[in-house]
Every structure is written in structure tokens, then in C-alpha cells.
PDB file of N, CA and C in Angstrom:
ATOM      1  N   UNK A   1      81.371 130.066 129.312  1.00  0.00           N
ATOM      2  CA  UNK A   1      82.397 129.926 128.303  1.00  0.00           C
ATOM      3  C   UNK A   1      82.798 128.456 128.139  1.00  0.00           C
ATOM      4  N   UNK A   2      82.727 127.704 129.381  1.00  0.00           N
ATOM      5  CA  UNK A   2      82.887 126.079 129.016  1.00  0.00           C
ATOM      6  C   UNK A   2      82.095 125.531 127.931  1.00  0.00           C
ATOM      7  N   UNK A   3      80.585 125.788 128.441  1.00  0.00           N
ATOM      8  CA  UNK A   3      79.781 125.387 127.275  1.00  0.00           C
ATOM      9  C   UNK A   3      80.231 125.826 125.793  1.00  0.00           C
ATOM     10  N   UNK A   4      80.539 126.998 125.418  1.00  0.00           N
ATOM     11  CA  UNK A   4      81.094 127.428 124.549  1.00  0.00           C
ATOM     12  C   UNK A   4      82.207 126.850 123.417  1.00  0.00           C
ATOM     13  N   UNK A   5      83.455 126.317 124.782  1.00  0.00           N
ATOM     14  CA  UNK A   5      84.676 125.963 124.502  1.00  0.00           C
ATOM     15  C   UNK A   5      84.114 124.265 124.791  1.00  0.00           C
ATOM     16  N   UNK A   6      82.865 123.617 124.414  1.00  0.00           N
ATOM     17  CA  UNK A   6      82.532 122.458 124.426  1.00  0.00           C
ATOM     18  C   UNK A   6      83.144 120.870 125.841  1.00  0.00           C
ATOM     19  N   UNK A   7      82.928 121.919 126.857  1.00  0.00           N
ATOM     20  CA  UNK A   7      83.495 121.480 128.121  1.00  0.00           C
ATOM     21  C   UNK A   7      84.793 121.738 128.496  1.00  0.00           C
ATOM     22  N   UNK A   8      85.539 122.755 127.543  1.00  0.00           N
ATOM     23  CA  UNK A   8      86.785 123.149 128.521  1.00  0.00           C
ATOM     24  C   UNK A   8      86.878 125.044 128.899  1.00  0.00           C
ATOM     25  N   UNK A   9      87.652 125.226 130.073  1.00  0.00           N
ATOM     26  CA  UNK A   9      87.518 126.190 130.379  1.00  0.00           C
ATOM     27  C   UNK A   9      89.167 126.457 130.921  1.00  0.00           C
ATOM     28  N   UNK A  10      90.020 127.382 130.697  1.00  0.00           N
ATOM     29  CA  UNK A  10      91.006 127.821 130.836  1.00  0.00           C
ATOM     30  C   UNK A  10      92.161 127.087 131.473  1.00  0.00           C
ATOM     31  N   UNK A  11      92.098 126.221 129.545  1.00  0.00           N
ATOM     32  CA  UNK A  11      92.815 124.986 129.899  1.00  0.00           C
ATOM     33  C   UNK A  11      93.025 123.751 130.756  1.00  0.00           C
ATOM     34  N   UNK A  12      91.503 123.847 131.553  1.00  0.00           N
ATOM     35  CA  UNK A  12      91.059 122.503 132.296  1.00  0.00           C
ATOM     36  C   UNK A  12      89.692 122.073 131.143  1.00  0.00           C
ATOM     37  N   UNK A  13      89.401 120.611 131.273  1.00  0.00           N
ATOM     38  CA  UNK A  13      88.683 119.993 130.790  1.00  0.00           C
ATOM     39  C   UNK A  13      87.607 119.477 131.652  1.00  0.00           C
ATOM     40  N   UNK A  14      86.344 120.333 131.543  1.00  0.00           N
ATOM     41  CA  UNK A  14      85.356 119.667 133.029  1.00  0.00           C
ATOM     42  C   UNK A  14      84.011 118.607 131.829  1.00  0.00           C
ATOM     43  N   UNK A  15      84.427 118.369 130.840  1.00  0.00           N
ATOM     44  CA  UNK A  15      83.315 117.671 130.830  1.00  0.00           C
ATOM     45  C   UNK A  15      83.426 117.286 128.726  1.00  0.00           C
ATOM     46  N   UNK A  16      83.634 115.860 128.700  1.00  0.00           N
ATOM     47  CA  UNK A  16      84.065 115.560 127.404  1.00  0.00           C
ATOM     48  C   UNK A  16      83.302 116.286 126.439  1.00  0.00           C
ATOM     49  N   UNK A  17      84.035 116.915 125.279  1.00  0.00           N
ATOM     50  CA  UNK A  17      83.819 117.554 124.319  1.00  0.00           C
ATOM     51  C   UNK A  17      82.623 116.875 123.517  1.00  0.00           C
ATOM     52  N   UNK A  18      82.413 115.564 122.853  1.00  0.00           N
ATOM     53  CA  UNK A  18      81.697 114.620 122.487  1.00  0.00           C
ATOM     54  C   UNK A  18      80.433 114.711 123.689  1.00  0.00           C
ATOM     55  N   UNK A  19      80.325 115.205 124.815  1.00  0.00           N
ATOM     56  CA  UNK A  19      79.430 115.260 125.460  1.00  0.00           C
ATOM     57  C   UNK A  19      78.187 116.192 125.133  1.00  0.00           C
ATOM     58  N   UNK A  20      78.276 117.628 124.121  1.00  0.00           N
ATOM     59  CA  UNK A  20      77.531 118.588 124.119  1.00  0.00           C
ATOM     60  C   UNK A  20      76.830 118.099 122.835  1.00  0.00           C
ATOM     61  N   UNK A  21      77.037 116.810 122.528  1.00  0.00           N
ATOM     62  CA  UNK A  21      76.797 115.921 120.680  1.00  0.00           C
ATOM     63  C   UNK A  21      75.389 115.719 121.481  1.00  0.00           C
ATOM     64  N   UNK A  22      75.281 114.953 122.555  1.00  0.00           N
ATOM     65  CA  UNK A  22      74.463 114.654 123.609  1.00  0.00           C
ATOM     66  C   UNK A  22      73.410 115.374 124.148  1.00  0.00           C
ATOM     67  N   UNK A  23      73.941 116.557 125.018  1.00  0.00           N
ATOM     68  CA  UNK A  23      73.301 118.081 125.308  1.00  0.00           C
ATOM     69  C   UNK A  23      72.252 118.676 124.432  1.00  0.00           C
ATOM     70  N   UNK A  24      73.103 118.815 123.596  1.00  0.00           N
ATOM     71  CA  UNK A  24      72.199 119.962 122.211  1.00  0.00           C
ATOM     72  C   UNK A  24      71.561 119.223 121.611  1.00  0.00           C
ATOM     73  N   UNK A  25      71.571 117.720 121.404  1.00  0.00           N
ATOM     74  CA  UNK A  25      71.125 117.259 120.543  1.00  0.00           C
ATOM     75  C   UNK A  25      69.451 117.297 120.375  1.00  0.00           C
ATOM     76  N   UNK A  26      68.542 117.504 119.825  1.00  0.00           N
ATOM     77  CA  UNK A  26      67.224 117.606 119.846  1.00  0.00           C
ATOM     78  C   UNK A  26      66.444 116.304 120.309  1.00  0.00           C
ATOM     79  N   UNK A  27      66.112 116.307 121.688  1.00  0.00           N
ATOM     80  CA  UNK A  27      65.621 114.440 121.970  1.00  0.00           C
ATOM     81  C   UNK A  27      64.114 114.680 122.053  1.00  0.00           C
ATOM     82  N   UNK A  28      63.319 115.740 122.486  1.00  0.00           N
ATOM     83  CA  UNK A  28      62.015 115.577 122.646  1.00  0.00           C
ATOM     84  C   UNK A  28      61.290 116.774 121.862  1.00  0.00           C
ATOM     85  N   UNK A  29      59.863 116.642 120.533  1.00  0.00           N
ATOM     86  CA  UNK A  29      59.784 118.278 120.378  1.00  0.00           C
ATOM     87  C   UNK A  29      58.705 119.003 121.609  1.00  0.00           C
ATOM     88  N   UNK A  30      58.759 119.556 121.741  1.00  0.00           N
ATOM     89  CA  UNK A  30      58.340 120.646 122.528  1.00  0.00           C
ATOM     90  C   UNK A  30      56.867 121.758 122.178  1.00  0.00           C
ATOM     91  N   UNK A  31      57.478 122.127 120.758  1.00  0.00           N
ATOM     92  CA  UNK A  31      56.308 122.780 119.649  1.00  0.00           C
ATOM     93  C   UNK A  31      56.884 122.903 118.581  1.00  0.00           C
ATOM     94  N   UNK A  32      56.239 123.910 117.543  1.00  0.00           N
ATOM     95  CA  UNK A  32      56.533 123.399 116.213  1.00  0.00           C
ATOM     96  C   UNK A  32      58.352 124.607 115.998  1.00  0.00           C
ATOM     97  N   UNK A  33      58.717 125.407 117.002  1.00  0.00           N
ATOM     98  CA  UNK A  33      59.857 125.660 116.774  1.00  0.00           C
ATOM     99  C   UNK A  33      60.903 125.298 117.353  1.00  0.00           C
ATOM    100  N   UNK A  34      60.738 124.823 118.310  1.00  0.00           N
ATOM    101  CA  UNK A  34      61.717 124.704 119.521  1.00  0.00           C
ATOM    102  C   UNK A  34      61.223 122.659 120.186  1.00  0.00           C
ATOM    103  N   UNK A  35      63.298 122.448 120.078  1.00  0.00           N
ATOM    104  CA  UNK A  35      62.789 120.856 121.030  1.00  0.00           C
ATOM    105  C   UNK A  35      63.747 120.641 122.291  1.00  0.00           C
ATOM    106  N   UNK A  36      63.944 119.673 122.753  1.00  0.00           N
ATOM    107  CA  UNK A  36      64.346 119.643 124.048  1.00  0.00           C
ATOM    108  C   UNK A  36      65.440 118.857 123.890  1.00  0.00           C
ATOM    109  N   UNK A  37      66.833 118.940 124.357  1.00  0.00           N
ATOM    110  CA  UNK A  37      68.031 118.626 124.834  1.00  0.00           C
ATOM    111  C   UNK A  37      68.077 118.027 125.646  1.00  0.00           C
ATOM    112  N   UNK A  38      68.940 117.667 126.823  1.00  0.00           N
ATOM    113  CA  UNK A  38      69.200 117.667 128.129  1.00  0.00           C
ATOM    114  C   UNK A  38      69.311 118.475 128.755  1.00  0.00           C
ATOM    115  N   UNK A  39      68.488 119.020 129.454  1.00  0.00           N
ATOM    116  CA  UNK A  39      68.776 120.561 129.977  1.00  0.00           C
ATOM    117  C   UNK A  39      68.546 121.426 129.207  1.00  0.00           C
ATOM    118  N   UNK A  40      68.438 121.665 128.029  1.00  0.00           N
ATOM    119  CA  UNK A  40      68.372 122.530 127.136  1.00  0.00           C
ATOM    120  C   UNK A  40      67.578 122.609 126.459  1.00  0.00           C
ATOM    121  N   UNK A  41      66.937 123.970 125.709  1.00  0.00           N
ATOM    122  CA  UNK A  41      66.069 124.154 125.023  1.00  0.00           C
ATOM    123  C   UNK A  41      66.818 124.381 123.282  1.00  0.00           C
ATOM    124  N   UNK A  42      66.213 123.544 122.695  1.00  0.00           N
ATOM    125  CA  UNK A  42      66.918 123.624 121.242  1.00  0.00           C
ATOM    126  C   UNK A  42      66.051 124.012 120.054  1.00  0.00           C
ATOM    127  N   UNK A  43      66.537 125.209 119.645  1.00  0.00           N
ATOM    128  CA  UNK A  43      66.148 126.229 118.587  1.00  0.00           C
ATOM    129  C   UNK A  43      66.118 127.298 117.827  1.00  0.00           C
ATOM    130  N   UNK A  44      65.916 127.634 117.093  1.00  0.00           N
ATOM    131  CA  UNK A  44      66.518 128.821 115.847  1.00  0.00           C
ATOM    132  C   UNK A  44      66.476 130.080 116.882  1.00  0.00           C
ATOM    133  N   UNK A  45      68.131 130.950 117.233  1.00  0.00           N
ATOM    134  CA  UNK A  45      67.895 132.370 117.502  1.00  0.00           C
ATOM    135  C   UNK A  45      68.656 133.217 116.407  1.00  0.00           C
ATOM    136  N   UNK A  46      67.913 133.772 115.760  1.00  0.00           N
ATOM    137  CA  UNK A  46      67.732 135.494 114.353  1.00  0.00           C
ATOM    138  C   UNK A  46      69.327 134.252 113.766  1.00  0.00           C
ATOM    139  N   UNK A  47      68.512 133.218 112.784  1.00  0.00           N
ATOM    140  CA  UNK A  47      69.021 132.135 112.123  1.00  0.00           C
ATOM    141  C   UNK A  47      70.059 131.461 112.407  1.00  0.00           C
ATOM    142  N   UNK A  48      70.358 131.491 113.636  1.00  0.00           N
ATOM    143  CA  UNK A  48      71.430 130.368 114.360  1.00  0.00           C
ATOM    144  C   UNK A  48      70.970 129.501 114.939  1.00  0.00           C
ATOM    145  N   UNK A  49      71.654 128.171 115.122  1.00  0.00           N
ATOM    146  CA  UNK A  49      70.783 126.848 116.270  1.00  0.00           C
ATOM    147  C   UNK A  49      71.709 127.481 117.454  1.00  0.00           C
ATOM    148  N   UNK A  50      70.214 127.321 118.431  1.00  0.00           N
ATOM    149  CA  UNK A  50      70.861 127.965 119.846  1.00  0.00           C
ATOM    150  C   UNK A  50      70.396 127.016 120.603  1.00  0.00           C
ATOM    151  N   UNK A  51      71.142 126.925 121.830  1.00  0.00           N
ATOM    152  CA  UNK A  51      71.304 125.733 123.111  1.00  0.00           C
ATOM    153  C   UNK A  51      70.378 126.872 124.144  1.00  0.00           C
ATOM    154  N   UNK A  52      69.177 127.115 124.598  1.00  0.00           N
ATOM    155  CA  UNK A  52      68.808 127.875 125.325  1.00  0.00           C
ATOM    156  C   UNK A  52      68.167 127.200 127.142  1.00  0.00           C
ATOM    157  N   UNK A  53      68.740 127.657 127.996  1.00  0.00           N
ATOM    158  CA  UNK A  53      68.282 127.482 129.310  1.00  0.00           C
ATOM    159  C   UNK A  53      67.771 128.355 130.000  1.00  0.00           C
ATOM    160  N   UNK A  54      67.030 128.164 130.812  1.00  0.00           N
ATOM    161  CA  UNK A  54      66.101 129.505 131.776  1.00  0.00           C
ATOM    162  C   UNK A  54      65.868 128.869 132.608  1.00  0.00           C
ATOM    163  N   UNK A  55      65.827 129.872 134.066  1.00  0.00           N
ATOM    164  CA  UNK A  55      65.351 129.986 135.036  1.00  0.00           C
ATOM    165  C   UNK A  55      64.918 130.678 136.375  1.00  0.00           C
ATOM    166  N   UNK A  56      64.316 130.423 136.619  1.00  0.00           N
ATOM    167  CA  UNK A  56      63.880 131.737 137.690  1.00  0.00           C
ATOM    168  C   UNK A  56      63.743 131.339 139.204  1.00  0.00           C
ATOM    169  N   UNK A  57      63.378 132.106 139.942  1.00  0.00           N
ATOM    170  CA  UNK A  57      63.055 132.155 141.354  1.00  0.00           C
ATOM    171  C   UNK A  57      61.877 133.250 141.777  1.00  0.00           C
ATOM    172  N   UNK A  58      61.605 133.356 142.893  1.00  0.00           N
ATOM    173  CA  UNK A  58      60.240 134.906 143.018  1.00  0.00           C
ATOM    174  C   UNK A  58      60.842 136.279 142.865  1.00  0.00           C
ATOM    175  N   UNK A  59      60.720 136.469 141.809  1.00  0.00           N
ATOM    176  CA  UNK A  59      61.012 137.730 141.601  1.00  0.00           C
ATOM    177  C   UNK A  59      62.433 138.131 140.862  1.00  0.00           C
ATOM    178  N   UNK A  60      62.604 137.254 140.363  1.00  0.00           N
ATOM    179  CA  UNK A  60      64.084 136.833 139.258  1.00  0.00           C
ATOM    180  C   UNK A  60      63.887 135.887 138.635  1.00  0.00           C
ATOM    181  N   UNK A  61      64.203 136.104 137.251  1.00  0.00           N
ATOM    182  CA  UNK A  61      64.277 135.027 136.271  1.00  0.00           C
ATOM    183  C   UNK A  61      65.761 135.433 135.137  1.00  0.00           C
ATOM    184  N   UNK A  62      66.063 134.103 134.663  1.00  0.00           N
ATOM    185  CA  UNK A  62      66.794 134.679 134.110  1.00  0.00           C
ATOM    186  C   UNK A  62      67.086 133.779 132.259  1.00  0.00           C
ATOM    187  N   UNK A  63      67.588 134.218 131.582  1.00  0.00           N
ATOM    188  CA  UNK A  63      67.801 133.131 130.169  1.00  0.00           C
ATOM    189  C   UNK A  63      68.964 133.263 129.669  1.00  0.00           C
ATOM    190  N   UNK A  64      69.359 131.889 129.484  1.00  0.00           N
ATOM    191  CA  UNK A  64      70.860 132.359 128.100  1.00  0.00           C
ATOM    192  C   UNK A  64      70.688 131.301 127.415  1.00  0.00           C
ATOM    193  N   UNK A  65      71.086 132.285 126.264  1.00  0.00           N
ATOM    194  CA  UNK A  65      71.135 131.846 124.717  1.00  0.00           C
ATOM    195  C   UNK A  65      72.434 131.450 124.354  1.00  0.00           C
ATOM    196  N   UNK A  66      73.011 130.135 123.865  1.00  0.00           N
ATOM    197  CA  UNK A  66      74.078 130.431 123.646  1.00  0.00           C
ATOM    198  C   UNK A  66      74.025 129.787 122.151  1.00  0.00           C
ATOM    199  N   UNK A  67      74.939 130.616 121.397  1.00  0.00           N
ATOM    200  CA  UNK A  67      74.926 130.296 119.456  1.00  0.00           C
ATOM    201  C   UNK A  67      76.384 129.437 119.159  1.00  0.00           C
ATOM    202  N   UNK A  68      76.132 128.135 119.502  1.00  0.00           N
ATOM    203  CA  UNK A  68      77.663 127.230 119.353  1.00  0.00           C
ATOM    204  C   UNK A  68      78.142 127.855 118.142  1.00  0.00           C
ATOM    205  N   UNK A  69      77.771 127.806 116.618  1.00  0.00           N
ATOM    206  CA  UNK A  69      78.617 128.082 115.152  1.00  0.00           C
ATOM    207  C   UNK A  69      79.258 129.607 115.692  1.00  0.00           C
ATOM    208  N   UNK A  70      78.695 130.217 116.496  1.00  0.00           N
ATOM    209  CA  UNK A  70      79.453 131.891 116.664  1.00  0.00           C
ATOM    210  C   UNK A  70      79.972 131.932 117.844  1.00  0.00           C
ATOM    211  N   UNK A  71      80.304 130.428 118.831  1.00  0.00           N
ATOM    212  CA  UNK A  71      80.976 131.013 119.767  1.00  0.00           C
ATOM    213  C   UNK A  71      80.495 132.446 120.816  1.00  0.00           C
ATOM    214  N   UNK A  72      79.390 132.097 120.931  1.00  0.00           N
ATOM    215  CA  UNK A  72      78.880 133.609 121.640  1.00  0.00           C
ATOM    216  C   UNK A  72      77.579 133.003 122.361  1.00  0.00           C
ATOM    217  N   UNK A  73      77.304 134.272 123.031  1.00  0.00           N
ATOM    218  CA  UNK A  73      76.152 133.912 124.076  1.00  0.00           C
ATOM    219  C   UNK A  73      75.277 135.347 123.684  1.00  0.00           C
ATOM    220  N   UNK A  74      73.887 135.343 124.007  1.00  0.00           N
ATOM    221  CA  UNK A  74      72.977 136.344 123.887  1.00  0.00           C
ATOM    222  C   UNK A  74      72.495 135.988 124.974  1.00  0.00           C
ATOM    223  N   UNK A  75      71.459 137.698 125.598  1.00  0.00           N
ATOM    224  CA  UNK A  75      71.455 137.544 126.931  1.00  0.00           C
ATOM    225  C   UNK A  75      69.592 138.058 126.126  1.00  0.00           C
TER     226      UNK A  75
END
């Protein structure tokens, strides 16, 4: 929900708002749909720009989608 609320989370501030300008921003492409952030994977989810991260371990993986214009996350 920080990411969401653009670095704040229940009324604390962990990380400047102007910072996710940074994050999301598209710095490397990747392929012809999807490019790379900081940490993040940046690209169209069912016509929203989504901030997407993944990761796994043996035998767990996991992804979130999150849609900044809707304030929401897809799992």
C-alpha cells in the first residue's frame, strides 16, 4: 500500500513521493512490451501502466502487479 500511496503508509512517510517518478520510470527496454524500472518491471496490464515485480525461491514464486492510475494491486 506504500507503493500505492507513493511512499507513504499510515500517515508515516518512508520514502519521497517524487521518488516512484524514478522507480516506474521506463530506463531499460527489455522486449517489445515490457521495460525496466528500478526494481521494476514496466508495462501494459488489461490497458493500465503497471509497476510489476517477481520473485521466487525453490518451490515458491511469487508476482505483484500494481496499477498506480487505479490505486490497486493484481495478484
Amino acid at each position: 500500500m506504500a507503493n500505492l500511496n507513493r511512499g507513504e503508509y499510515g500517515g508515516s512517510r518512508i520514502l519521497q513521493s517524487g521518488s516512484y517518478d524514478v522507480l516506474w520510470k521506463a530506463h531499460t527496454r527489455v522486449n517489445e512490451t515490457a521495460s525496466a524500472g528500478l526494481s521494476w518491471l514496466i508495462r501494459e496490464h488489461k490497458g493500465h501502466r503497471a509497476a510489476v515485480h517477481a520473485g521466487g525461491d525453490l518451490g515458491f514464486g511469487s508476482m505483484l502487479i500494481l496499477l498506480p492510475e487505479l490505486s490497486m494491486k493484481a495478484i
